[in-house]
N, C-alpha and C. Protein backbone atom coordinates (compact mmCIF):
# COMPACT_ATOMS: atom_id res chain seq x y z
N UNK A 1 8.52 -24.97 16.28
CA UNK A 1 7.65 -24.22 15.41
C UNK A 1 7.32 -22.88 16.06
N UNK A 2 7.44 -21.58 15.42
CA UNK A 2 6.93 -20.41 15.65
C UNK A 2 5.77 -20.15 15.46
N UNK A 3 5.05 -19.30 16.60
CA UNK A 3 3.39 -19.01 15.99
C UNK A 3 3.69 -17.42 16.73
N UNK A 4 3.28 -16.68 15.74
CA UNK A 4 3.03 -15.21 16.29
C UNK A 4 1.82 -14.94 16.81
N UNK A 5 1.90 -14.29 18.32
CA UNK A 5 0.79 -14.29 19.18
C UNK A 5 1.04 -12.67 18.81
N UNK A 6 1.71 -11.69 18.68
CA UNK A 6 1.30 -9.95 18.55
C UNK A 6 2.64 -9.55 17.30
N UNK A 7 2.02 -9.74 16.42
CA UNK A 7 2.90 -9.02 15.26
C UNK A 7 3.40 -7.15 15.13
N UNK A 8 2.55 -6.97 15.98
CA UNK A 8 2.42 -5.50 15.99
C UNK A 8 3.70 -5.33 16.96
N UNK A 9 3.88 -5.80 18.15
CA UNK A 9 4.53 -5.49 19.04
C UNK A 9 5.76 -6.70 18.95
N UNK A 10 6.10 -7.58 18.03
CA UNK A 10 6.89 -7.87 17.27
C UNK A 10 7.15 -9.68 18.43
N UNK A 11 6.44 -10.11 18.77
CA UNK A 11 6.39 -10.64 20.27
C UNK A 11 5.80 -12.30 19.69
N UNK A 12 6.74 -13.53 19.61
CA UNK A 12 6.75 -14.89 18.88
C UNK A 12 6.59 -15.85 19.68
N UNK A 13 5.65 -16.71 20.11
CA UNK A 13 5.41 -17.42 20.91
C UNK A 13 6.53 -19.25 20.22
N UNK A 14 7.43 -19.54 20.65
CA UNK A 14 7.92 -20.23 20.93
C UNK A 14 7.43 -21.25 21.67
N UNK A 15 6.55 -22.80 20.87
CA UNK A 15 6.34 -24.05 21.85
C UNK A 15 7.38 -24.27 22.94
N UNK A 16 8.76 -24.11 22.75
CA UNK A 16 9.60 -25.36 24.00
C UNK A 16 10.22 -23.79 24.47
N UNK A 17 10.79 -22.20 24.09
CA UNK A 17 11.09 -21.65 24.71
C UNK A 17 10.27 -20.19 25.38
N UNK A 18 8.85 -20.40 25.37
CA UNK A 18 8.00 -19.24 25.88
C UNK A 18 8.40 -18.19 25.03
N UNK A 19 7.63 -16.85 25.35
CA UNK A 19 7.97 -15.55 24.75
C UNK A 19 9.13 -15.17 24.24
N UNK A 20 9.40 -13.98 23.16
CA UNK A 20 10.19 -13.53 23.07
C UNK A 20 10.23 -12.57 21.78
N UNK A 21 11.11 -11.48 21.90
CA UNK A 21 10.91 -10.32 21.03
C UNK A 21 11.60 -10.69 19.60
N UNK A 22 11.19 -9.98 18.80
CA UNK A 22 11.30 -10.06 17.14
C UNK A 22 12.45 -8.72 17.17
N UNK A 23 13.41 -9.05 15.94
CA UNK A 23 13.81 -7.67 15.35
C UNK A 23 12.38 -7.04 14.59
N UNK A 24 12.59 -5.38 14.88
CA UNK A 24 11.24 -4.59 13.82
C UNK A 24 11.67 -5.16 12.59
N UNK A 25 10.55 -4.58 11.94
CA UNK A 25 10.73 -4.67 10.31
C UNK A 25 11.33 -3.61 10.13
N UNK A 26 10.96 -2.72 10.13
CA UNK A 26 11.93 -1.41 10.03
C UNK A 26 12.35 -0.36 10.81
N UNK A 27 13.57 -0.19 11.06
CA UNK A 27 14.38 0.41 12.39
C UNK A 27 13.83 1.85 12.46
N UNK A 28 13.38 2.10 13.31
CA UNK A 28 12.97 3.07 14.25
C UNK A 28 11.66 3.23 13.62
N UNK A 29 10.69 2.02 13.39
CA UNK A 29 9.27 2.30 12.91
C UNK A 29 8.66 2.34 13.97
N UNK A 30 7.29 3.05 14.08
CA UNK A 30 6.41 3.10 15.22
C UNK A 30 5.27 2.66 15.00
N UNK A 31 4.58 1.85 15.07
CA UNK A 31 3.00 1.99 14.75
C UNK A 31 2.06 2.48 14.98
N UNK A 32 1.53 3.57 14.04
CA UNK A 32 0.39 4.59 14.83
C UNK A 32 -0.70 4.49 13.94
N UNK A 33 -0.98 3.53 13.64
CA UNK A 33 -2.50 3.19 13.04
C UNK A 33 -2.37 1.67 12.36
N UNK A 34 -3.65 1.04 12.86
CA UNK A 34 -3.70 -0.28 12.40
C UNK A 34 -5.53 -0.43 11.95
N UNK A 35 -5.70 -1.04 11.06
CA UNK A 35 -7.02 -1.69 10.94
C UNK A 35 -7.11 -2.44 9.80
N UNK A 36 -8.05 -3.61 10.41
CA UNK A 36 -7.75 -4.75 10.10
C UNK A 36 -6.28 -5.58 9.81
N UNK A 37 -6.07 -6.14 8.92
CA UNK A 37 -4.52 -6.45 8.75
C UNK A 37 -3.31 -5.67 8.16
N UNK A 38 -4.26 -4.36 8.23
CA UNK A 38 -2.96 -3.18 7.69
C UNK A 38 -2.61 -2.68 9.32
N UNK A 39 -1.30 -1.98 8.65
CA UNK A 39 -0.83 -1.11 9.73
C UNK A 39 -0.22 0.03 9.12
N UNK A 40 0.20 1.40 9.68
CA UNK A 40 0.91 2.15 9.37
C UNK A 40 2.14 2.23 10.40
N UNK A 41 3.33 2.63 9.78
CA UNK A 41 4.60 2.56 10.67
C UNK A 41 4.94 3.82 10.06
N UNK A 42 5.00 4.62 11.01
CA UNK A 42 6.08 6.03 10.81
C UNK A 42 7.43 5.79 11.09
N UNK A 43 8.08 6.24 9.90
CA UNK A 43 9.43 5.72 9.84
C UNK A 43 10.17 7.24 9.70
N UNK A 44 11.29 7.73 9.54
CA UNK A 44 12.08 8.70 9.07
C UNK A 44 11.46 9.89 8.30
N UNK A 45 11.39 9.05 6.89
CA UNK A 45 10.87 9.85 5.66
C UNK A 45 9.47 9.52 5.42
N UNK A 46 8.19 9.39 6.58
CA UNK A 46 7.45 9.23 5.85
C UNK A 46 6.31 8.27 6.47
N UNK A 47 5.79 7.02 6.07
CA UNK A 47 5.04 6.33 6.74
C UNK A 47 5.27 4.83 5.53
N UNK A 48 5.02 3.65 6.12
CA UNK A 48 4.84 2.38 5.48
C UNK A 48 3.90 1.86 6.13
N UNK A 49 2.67 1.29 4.71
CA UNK A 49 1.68 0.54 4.82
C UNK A 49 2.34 -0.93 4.61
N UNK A 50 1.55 -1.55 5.59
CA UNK A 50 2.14 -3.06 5.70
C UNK A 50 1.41 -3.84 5.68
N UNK A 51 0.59 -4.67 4.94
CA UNK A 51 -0.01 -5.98 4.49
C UNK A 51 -0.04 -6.88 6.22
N UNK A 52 -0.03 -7.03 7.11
CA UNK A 52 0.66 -8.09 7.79
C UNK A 52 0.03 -9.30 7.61
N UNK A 53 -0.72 -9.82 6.69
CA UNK A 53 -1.13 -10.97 6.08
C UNK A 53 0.17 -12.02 5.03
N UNK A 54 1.32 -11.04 4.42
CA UNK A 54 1.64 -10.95 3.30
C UNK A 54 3.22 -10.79 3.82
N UNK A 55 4.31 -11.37 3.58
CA UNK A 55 5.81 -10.89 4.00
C UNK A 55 6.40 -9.90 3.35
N UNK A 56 6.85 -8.82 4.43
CA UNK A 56 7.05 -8.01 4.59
C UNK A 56 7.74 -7.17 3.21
N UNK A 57 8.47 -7.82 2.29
CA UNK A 57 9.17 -7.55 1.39
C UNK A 57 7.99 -7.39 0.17
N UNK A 58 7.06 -8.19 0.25
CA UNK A 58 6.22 -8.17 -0.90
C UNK A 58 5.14 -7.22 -0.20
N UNK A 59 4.87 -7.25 0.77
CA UNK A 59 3.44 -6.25 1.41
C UNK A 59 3.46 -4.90 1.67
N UNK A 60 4.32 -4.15 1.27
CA UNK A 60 4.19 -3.10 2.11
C UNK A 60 4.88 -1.76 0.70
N UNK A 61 4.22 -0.57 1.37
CA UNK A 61 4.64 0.20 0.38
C UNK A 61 4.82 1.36 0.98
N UNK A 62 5.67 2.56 0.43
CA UNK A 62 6.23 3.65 1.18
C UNK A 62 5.43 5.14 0.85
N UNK A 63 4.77 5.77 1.71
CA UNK A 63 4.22 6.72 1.40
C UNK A 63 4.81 8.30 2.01
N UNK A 64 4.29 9.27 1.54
CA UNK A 64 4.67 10.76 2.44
C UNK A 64 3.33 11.10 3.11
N UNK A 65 2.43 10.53 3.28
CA UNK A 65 1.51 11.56 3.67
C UNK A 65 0.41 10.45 4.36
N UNK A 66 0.40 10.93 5.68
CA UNK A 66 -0.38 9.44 6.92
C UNK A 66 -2.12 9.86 5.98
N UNK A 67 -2.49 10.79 5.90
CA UNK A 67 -3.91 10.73 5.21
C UNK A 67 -4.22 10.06 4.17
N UNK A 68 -2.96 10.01 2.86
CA UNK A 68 -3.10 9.13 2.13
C UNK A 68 -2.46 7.45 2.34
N UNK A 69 -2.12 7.17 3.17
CA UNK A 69 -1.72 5.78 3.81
C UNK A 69 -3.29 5.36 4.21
N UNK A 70 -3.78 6.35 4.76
CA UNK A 70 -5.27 5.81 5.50
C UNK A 70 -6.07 5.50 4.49
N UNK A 71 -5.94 6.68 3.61
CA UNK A 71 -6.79 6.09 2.06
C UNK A 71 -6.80 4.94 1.69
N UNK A 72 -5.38 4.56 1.11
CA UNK A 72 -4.89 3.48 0.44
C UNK A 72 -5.60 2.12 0.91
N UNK A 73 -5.48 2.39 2.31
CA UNK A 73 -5.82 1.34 3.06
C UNK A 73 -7.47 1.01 3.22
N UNK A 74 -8.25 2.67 3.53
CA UNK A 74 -9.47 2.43 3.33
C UNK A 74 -10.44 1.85 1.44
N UNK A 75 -9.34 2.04 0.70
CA UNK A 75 -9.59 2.30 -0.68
C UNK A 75 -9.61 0.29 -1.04
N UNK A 76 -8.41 -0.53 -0.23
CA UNK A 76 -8.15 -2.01 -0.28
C UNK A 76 -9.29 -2.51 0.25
N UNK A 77 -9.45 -2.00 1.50
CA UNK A 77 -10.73 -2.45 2.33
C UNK A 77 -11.90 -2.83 1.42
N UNK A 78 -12.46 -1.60 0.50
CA UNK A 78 -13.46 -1.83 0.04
C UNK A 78 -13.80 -2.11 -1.05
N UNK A 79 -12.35 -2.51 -1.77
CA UNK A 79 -12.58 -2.35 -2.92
C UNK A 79 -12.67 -1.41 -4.17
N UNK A 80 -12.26 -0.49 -3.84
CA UNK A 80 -12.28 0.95 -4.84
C UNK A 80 -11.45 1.38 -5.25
N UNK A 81 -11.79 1.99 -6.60
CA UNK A 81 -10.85 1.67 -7.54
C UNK A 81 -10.45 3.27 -7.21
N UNK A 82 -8.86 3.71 -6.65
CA UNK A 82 -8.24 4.85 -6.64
C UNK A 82 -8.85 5.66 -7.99
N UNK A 83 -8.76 7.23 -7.44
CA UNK A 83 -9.34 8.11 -8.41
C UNK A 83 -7.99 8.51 -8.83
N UNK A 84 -6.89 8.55 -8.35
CA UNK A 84 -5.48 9.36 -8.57
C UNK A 84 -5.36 9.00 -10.13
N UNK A 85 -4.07 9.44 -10.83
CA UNK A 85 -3.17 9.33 -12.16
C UNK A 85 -2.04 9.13 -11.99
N UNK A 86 -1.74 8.66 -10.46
CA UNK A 86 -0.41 8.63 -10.19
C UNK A 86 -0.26 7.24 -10.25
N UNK A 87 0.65 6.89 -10.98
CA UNK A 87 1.29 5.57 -11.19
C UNK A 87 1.66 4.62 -9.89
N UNK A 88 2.30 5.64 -9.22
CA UNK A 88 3.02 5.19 -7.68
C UNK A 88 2.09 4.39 -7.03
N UNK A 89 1.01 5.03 -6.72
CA UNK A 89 -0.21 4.94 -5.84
C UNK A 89 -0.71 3.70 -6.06
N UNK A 90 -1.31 3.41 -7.66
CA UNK A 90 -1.81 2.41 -8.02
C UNK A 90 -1.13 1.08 -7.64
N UNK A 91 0.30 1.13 -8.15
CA UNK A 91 1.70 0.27 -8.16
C UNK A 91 0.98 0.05 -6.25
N UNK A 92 1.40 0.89 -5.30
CA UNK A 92 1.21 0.78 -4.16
C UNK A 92 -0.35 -0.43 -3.92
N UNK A 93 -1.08 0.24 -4.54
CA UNK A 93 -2.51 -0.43 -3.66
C UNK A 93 -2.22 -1.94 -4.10
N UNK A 94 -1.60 -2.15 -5.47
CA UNK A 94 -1.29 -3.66 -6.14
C UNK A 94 -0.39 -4.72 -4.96
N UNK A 95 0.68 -3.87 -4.58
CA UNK A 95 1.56 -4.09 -3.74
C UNK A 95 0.79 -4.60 -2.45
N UNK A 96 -0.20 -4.07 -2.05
CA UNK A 96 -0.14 -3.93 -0.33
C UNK A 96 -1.74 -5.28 -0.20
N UNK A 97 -2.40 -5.16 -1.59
CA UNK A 97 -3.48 -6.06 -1.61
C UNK A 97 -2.86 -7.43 -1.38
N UNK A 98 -4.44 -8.12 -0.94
CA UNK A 98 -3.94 -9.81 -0.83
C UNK A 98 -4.91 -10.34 -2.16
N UNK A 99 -5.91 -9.69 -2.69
CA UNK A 99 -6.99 -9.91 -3.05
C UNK A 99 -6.65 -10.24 -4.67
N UNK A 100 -6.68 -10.99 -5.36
CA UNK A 100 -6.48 -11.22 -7.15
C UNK A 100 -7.57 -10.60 -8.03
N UNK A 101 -8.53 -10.37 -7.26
CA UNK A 101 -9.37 -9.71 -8.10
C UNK A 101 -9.41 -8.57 -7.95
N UNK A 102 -9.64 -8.26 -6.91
CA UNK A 102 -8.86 -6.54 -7.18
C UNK A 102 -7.43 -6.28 -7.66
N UNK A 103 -6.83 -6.78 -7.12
CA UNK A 103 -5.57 -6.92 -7.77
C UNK A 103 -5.12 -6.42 -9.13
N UNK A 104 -6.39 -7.65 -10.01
CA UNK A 104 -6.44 -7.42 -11.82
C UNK A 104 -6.84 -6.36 -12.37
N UNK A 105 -7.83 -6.29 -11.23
CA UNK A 105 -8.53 -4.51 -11.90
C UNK A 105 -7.49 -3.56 -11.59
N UNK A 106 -6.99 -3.55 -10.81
CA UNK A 106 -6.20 -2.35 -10.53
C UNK A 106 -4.53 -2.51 -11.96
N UNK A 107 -3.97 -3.72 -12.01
CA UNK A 107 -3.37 -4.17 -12.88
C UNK A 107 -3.95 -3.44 -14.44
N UNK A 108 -4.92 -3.99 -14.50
CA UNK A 108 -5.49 -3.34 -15.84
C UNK A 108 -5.68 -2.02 -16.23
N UNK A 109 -6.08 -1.20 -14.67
CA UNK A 109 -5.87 0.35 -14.74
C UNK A 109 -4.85 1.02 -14.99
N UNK A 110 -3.61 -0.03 -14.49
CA UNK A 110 -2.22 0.42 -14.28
C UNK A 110 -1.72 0.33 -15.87
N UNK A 111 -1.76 -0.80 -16.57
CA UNK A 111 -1.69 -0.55 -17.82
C UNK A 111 -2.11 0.34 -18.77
N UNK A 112 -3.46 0.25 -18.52
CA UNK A 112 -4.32 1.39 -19.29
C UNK A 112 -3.51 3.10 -19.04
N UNK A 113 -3.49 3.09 -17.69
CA UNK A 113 -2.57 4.76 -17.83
C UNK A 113 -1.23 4.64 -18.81
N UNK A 114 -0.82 3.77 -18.57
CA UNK A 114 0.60 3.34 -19.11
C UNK A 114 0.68 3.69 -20.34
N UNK A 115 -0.48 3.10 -21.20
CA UNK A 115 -0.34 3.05 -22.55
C UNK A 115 -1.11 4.75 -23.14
N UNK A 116 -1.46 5.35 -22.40
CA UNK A 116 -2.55 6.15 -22.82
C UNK A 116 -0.86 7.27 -23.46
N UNK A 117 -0.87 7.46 -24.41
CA UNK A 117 0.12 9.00 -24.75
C UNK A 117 -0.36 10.10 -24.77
N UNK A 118 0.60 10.60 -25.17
CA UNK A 118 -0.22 12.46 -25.00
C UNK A 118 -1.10 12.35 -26.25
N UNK A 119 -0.54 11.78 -27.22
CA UNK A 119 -1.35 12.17 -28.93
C UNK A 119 -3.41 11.86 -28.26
N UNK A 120 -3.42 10.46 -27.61
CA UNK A 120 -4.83 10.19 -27.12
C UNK A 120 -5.55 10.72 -26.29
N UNK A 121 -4.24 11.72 -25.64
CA UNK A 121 -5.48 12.25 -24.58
C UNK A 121 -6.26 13.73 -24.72
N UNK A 122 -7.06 13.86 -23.99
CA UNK A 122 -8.00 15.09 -24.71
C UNK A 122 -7.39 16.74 -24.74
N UNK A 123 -7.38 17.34 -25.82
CA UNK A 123 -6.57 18.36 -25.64
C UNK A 123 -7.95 19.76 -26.01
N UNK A 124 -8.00 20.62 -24.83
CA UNK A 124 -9.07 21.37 -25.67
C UNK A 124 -8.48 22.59 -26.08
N UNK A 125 -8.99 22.42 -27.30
CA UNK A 125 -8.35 23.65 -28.52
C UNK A 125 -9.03 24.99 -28.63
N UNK A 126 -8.85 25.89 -29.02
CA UNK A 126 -9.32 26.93 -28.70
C UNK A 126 -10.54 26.98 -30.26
N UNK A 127 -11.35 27.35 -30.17
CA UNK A 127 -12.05 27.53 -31.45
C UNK A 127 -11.46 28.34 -33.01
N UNK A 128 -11.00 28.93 -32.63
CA UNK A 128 -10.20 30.37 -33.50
C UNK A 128 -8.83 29.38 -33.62
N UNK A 129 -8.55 28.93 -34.89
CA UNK A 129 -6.73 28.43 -34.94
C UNK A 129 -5.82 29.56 -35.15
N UNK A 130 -6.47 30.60 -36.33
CA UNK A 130 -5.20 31.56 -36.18
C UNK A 130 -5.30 32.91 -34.88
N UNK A 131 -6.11 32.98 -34.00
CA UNK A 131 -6.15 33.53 -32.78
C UNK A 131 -4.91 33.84 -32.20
């Protein structure tokens, strides 16, 4: 049986054969910010938030910008509902949560943009039509 004693540093404690190193999750990632069970990994193009509660394929999501990785992450933490319109983002925080109830809310937001068209959304008109 495997029990991971440092996920970060990729390092699997083995009952009958002691220590020993993990392949990364993703080749040439670094980890330069962790809190609580998130982490950030600077990779190539960018940075990945990683769930490490959650396997790896389902937890983690790809960002450009380490300030908004920190968001994302501070935004799961507490519960708050992203201010963005960006689809990505939302999709992301859904992705990287463990939580079902936030989860739904954010689900429901994600729909709600979805469905909103241009005809519903607010258009301000000028007073004067033939102007």
């Amino acid at each position: 049986m495997l029990t991971v004693i440092n996920s970060i540093e990729n390092e699997v404690k083995n009952n009958d054969m002691g220590t020993f190193h993990r392949f990364t999750k993703a080749a040439g990632a670094e980890k330069i910010y962790e809190r609580k069970e998130y982490i950030i990994l600077r990779v190539k193009k960018g940075y990945i938030v990683y769930n490490t509660k959650k396997n790896f394929e389902n937890g983690h999501t790809h960002l450009q910008s380490f300030e908004m990785s920190k968001t994302l992450i501070d935004n799961i933490i507490r519960k708050k509902r992203p201010k963005t319109n960006n689809t990505y983002l939302i999709e992301s925080h859904i992705r990287v949560t463990k939580d079902s109830k936030y989860k739904q809310i954010l689900e429901e937001m994600l729909e709600a943009k979805k469905n909103k068209t241009k005809d519903k959304k607010y258009n301000n008109r000028s007073y004067c039509n033939a102007c």
